[in-house]
C-alpha atoms as a PDB file:
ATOM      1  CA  UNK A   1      19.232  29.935 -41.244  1.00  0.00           C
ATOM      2  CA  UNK A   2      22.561  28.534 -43.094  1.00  0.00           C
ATOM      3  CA  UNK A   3      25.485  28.296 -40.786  1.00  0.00           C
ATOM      4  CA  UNK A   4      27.876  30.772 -42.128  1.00  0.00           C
ATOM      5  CA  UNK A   5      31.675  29.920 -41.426  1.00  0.00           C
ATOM      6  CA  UNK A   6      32.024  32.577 -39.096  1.00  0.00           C
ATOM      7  CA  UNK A   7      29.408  32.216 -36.866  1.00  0.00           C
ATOM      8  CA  UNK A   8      31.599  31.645 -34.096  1.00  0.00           C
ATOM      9  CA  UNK A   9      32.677  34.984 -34.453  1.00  0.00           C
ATOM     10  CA  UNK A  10      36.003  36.794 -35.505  1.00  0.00           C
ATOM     11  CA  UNK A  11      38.461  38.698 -33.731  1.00  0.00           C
ATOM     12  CA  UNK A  12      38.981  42.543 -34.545  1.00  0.00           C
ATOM     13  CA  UNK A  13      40.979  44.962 -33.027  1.00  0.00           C
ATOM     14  CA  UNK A  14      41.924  48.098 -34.862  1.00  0.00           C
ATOM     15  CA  UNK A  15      45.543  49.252 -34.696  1.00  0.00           C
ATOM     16  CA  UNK A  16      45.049  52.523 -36.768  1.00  0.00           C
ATOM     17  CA  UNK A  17      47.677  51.464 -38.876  1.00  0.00           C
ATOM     18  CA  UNK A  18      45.757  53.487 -42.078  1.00  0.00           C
ATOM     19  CA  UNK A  19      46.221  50.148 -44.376  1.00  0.00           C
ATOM     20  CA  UNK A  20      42.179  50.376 -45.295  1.00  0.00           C
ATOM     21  CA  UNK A  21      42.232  54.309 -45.979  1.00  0.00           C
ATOM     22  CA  UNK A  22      45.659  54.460 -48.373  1.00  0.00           C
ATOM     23  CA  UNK A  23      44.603  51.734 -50.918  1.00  0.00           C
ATOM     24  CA  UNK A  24      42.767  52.921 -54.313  1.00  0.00           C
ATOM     25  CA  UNK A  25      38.850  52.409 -54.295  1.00  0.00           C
ATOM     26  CA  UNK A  26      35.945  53.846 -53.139  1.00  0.00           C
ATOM     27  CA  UNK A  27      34.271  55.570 -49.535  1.00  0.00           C
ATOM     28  CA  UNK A  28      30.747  55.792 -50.606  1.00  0.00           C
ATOM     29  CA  UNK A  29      28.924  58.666 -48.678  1.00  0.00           C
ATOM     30  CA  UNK A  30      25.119  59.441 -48.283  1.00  0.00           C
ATOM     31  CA  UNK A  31      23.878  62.824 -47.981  1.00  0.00           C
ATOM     32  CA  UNK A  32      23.390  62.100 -44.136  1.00  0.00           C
ATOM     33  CA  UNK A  33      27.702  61.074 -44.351  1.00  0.00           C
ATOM     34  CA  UNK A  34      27.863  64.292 -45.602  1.00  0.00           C
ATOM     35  CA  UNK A  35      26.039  66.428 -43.560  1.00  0.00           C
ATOM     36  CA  UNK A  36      27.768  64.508 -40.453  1.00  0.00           C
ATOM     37  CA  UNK A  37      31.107  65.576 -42.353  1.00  0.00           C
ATOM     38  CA  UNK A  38      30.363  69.082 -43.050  1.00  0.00           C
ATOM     39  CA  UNK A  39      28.819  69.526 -39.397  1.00  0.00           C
ATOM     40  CA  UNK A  40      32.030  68.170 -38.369  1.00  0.00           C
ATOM     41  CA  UNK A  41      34.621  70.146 -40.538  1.00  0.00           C
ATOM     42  CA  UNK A  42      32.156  73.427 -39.867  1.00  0.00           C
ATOM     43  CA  UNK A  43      31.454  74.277 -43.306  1.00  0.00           C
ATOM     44  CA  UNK A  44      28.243  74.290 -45.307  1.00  0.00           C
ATOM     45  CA  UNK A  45      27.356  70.879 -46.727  1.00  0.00           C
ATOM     46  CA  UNK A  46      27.410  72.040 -50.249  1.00  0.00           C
ATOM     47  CA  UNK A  47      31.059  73.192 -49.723  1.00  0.00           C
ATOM     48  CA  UNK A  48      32.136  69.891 -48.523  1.00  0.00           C
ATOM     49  CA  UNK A  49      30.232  67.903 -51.283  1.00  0.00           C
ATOM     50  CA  UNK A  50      31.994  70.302 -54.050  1.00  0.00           C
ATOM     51  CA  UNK A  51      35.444  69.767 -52.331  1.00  0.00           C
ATOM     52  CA  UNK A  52      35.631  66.569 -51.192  1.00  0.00           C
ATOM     53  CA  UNK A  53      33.161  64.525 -52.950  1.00  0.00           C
ATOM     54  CA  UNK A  54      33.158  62.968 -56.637  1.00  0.00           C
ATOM     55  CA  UNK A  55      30.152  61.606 -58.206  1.00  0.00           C
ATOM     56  CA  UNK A  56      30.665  57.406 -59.472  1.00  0.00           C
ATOM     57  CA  UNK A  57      27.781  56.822 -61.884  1.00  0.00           C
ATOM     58  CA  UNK A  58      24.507  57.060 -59.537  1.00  0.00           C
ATOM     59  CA  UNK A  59      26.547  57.154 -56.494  1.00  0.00           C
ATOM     60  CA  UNK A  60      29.329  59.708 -54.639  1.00  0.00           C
ATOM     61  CA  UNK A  61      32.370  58.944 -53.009  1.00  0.00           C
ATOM     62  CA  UNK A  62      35.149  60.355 -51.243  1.00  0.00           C
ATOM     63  CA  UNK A  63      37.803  62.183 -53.235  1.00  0.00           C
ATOM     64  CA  UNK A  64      41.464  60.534 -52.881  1.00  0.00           C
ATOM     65  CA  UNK A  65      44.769  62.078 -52.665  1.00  0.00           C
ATOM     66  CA  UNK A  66      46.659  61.250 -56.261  1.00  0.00           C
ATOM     67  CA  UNK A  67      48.571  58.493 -53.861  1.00  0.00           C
ATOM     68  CA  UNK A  68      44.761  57.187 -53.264  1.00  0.00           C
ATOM     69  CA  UNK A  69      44.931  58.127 -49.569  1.00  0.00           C
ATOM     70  CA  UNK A  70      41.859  59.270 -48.248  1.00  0.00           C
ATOM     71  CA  UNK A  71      41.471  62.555 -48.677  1.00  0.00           C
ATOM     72  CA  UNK A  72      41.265  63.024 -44.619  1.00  0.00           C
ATOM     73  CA  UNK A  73      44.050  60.659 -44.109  1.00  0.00           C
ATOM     74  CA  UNK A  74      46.994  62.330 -42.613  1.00  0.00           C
ATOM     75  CA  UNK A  75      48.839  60.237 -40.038  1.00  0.00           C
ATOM     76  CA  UNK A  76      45.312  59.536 -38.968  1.00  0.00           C
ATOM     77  CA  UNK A  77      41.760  59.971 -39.757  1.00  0.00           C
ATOM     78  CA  UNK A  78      41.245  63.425 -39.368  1.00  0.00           C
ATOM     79  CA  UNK A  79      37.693  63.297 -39.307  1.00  0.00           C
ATOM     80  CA  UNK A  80      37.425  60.362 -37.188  1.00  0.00           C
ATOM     81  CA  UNK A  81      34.723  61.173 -34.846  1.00  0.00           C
ATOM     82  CA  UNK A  82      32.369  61.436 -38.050  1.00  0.00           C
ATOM     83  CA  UNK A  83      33.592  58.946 -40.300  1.00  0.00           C
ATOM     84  CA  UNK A  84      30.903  57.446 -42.559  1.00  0.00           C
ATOM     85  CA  UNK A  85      30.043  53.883 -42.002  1.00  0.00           C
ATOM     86  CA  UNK A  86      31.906  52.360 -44.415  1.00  0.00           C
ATOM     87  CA  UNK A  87      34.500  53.185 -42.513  1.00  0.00           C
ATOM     88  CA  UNK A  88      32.844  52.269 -39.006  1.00  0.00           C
ATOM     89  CA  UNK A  89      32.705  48.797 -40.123  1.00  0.00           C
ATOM     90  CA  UNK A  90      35.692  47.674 -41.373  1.00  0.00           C
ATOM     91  CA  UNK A  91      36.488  44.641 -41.951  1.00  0.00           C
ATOM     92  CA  UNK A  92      33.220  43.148 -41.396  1.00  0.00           C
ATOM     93  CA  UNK A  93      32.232  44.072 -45.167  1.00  0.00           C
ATOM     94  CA  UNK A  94      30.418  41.679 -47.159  1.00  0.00           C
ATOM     95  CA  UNK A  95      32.943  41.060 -49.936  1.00  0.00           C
ATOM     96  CA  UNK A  96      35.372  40.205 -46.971  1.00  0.00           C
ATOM     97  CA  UNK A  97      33.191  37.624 -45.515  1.00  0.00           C
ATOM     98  CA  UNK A  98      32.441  35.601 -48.475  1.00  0.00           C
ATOM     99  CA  UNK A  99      34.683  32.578 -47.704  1.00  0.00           C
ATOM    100  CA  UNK A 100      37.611  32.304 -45.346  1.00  0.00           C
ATOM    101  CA  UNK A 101      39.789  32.748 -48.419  1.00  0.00           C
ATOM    102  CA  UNK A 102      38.563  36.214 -48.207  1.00  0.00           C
ATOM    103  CA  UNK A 103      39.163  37.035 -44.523  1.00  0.00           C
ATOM    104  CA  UNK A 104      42.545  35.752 -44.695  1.00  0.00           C
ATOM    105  CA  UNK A 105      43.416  38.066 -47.609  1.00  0.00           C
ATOM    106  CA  UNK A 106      42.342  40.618 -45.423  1.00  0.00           C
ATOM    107  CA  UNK A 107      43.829  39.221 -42.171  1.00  0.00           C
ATOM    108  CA  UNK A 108      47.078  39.495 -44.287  1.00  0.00           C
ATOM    109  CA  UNK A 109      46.846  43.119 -45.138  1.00  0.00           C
ATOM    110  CA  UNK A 110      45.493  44.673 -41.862  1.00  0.00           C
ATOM    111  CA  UNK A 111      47.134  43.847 -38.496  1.00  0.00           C
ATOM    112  CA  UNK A 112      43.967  43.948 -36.749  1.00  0.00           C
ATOM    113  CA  UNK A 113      41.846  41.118 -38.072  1.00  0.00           C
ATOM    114  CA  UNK A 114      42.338  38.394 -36.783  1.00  0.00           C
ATOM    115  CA  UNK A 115      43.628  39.737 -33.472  1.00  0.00           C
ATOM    116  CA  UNK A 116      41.778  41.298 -30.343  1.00  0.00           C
ATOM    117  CA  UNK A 117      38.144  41.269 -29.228  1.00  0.00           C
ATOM    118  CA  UNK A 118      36.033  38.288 -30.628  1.00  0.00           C
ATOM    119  CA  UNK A 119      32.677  39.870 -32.410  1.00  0.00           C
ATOM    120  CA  UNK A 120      29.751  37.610 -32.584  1.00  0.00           C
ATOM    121  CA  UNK A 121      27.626  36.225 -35.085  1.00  0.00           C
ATOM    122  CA  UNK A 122      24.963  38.872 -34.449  1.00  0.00           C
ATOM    123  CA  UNK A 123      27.287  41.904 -33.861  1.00  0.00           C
ATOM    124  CA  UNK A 124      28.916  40.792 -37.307  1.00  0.00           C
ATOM    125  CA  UNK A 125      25.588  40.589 -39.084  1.00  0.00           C
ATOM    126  CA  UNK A 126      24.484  44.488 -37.795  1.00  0.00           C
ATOM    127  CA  UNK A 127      28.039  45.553 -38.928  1.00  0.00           C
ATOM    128  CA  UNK A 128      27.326  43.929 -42.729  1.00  0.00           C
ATOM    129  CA  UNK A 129      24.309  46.151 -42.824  1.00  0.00           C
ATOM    130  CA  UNK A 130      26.294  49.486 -42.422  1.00  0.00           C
ATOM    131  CA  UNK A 131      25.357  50.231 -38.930  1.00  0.00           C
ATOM    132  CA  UNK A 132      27.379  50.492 -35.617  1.00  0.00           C
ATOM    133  CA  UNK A 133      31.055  50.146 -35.492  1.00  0.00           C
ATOM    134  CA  UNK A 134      34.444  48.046 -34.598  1.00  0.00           C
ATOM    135  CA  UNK A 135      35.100  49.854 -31.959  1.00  0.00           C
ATOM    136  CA  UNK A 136      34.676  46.565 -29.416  1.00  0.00           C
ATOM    137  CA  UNK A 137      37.254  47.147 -26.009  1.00  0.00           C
ATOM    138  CA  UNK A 138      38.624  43.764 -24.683  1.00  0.00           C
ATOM    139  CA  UNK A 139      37.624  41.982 -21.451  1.00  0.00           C
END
């Protein structure tokens, strides 16, 4: 396998500073996101997709506030606990790994990266596939 440049790991440490859920783009949600949302929220998972969902061509997303907040961001993730895993896996995203250029753009805009627990090569590589979460505690 190519050696990527962060195989030796990266340091993450989330400071729930909000920075990745008030910028403008996308939250792309499954209907298994949305059923974990619903459940969540206690309402039917229709009624959640017609409120708080918006179809993007062949895919749905998240709605935003007209400030392009997340629609649960108030102060905080208000759905936290349920999040989908786009969320789950921030930073560790593949457009943010592409080169070190990247990461430091990202380093730059949340507090987090760069600081905190170290995650490995292979924790780094489940996280790019949408599965588990940066939720690492410190030794």
């Amino acid at each position: 396998m190519a050696q990527r440049w962060w195989d030796e790991g990266l340091p993450f440490k989330c400071t729930q500073c909000g920075n990745c859920c008030r910028v403008e783009g996308y939250v792309w949600v499954e209907d298994e996101d949305i059923q974990k949302l619903a459940k969540y929220l206690e309402i039917q998972p229709e009624q959640f997709e017609k409120q708080y969902v918006r179809q993007v061509g062949h895919k749905r997303s998240l709605i935003e506030k007209p400030n392009y907040e997340c629609i649960f961001w108030d102060k905080g993730c208000s759905v936290y606990p349920a999040r989908p895993p786009q969320c789950k896996t921030f930073p560790f995203w593949p457009q943010n790994l592409q080169s070190l250029e990247t990461w430091l753009e990202v380093v730059e805009e949340c507090p987090g990266a760069g600081i905190g627990p170290v995650y490995s090569r292979e924790e780094i590589t489940v996280l790019l596939q949408d599965r588990g979460e940066t939720n690492k505690k410190e030794s």
